[in-house]
Protein backbone atom coordinates (compact mmCIF):
# COMPACT_ATOMS: atom_id res chain seq x y z
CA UNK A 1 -1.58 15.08 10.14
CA UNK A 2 -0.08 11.81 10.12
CA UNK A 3 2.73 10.71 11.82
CA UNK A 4 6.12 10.15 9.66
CA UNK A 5 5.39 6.28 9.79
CA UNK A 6 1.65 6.19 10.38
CA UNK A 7 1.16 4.98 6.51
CA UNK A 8 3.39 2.05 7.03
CA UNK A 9 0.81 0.86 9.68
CA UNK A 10 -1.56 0.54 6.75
CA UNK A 11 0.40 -0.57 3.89
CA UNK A 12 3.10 -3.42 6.03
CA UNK A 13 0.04 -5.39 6.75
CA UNK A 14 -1.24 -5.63 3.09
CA UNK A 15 2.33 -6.11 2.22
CA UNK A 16 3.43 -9.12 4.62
CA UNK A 17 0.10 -10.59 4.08
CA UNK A 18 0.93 -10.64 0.16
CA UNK A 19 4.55 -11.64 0.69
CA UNK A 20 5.70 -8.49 -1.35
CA UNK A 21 9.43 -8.02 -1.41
CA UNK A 22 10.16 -4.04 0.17
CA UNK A 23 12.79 -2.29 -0.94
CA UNK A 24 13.71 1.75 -0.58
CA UNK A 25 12.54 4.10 -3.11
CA UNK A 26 13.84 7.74 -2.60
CA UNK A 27 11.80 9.21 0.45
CA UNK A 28 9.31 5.87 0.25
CA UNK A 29 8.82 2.30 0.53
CA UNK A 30 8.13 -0.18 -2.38
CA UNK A 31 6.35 -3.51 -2.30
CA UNK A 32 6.92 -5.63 -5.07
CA UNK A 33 4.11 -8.73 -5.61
CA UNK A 34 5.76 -12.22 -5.89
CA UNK A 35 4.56 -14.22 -8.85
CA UNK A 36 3.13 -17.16 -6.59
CA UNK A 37 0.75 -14.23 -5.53
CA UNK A 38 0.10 -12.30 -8.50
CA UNK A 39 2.03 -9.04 -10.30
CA UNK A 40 2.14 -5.66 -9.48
CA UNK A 41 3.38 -2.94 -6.73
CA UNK A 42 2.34 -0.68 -3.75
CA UNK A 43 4.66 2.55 -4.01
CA UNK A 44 4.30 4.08 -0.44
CA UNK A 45 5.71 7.65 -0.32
CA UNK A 46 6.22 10.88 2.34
CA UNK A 47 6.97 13.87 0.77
CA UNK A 48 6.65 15.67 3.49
CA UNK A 49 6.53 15.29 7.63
CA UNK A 50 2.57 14.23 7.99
CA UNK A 51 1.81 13.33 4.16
CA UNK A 52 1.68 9.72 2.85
CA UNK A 53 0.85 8.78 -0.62
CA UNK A 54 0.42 5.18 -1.31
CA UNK A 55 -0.12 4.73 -4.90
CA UNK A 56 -0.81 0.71 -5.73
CA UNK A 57 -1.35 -1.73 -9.00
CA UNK A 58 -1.63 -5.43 -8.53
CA UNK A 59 -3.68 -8.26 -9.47
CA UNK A 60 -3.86 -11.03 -7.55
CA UNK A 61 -4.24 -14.81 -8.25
CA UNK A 62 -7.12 -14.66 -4.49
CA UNK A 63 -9.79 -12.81 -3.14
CA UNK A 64 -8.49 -10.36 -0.46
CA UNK A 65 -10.62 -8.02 2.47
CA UNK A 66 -8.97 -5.27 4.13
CA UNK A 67 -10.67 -2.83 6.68
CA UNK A 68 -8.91 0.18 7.33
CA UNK A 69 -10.01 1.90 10.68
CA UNK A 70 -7.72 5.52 11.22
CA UNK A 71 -7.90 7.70 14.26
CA UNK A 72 -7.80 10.34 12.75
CA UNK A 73 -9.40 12.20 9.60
CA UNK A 74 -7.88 10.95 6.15
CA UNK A 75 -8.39 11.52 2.50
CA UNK A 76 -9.10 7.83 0.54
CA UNK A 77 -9.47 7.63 -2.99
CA UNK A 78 -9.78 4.13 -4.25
CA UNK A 79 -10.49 3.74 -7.83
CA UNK A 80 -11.13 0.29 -9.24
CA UNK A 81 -11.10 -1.69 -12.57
CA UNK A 82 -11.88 -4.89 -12.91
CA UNK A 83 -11.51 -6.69 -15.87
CA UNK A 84 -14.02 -9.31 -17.49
């Protein structure tokens, strides 16, 4: 199980990186995409002690890489649309 702020150590990099402005949202974090960067969100949540949910839309103006490395077993699920 995660730790109570073991998500944050994934989603405050991606978030200072992009500049996003955080702000509370009920039992979670959001992340709110400046314009000079492009538009969109990253909606961090923990519903419970040991559960994270990070639930994300943005599009951004650059190219960005992230590697995520955990110590511990984790579900992902990253689905993707680009559009032409």
């Amino acid at each position: 199980m995660l730790g109570n702020h073991e998500g944050r150590l994934i989603t405050n990099p991606i978030a200072s990186q992009l500049d996003c402005v955080r702000s509370d949202f009920g039992n979670g974090v959001l992340y709110q995409l400046p314009p000079q960067n492009g538009e969109g969100w990253i909606l961090e949540i923990h519903p419970a002690p040991g559960f994270c949910a990070t639930y994300a839309y943005f599009t951004l103006k650059k190219p960005v890489v992230w590697t995520f490395s955990l110590g511990q077993p984790a579900f992902g699920w990253l689905p993707w649309n680009e559009a032409i």
